[in-house]
Protein backbone atom coordinates (compact mmCIF):
# COMPACT_ATOMS: atom_id res chain seq x y z
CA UNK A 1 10.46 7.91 -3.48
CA UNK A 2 10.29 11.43 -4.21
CA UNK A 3 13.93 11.97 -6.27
CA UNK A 4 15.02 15.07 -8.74
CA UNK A 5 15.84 18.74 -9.08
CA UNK A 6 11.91 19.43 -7.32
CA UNK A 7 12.03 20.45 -3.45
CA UNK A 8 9.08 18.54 -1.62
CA UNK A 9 8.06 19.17 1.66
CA UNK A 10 8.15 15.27 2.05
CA UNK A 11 11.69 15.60 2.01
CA UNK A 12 11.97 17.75 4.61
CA UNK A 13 9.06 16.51 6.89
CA UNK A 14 9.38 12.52 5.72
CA UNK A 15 5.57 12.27 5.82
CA UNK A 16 3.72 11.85 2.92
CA UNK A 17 -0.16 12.24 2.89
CA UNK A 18 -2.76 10.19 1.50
CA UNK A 19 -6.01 12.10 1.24
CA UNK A 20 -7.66 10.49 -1.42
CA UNK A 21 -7.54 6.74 0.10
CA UNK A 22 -9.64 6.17 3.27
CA UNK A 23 -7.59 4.85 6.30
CA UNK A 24 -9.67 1.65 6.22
CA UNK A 25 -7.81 0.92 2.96
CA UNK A 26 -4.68 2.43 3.39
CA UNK A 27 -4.32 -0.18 6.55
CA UNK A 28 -4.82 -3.08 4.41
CA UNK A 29 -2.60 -2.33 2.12
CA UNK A 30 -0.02 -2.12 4.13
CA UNK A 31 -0.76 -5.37 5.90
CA UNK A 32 -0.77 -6.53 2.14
CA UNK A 33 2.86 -5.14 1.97
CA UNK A 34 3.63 -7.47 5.36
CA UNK A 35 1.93 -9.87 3.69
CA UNK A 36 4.19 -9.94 0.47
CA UNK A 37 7.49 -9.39 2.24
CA UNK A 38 6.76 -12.13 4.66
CA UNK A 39 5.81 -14.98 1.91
CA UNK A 40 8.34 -13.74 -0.52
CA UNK A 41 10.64 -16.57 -1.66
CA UNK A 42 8.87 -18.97 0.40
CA UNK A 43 9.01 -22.19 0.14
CA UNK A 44 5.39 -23.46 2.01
CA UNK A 45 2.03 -22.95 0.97
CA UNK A 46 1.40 -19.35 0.53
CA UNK A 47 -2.11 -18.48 2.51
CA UNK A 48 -4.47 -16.61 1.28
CA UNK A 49 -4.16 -12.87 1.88
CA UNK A 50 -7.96 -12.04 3.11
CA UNK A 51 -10.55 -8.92 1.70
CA UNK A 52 -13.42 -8.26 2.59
CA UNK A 53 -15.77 -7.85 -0.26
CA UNK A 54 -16.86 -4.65 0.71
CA UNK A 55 -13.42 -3.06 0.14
CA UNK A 56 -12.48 -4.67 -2.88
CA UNK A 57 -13.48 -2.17 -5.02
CA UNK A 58 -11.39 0.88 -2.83
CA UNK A 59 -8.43 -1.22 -2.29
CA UNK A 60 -8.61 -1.93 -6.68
CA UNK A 61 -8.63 1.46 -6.68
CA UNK A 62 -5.77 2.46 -4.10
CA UNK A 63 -3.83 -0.30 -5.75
CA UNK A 64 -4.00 1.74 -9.24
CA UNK A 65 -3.62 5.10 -7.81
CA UNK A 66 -0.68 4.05 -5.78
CA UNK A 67 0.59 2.07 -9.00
CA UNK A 68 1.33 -1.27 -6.97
């Protein structure tokens, strides 16, 4: 993730920190990362991955900072 001439103290500590998105959000999208690795290439119906209305709009925006 974090390649090139730059030293970052992720690559020493392998912990990166996400301050701007709420743990709330950061939890779902990693369960949305389960999610997609689990039903990739499958060949049944694909459920529906479920959100709560009430943190669409911070997981839209988590989504677009973390540019996934």
């Amino acid at each position: 993730m974090l390649i090139g001439p730059g030293q970052f103290s992720e690559n020493e500590t392998n912990e990166v920190n996400f301050r701007e998105i709420p743990s709330h959000v950061l939890q779902k999208v990693c369960c949305y990362f389960q999610y997609k690795v689990k039903h990739t290439n499958s060949t049944t119906k694909i459920p529906e991955f479920p959100i709560a209305p009430e943190v669409a709009l911070e997981l839209l925006m988590a989504a677009n900072f973390l540019d996934c």
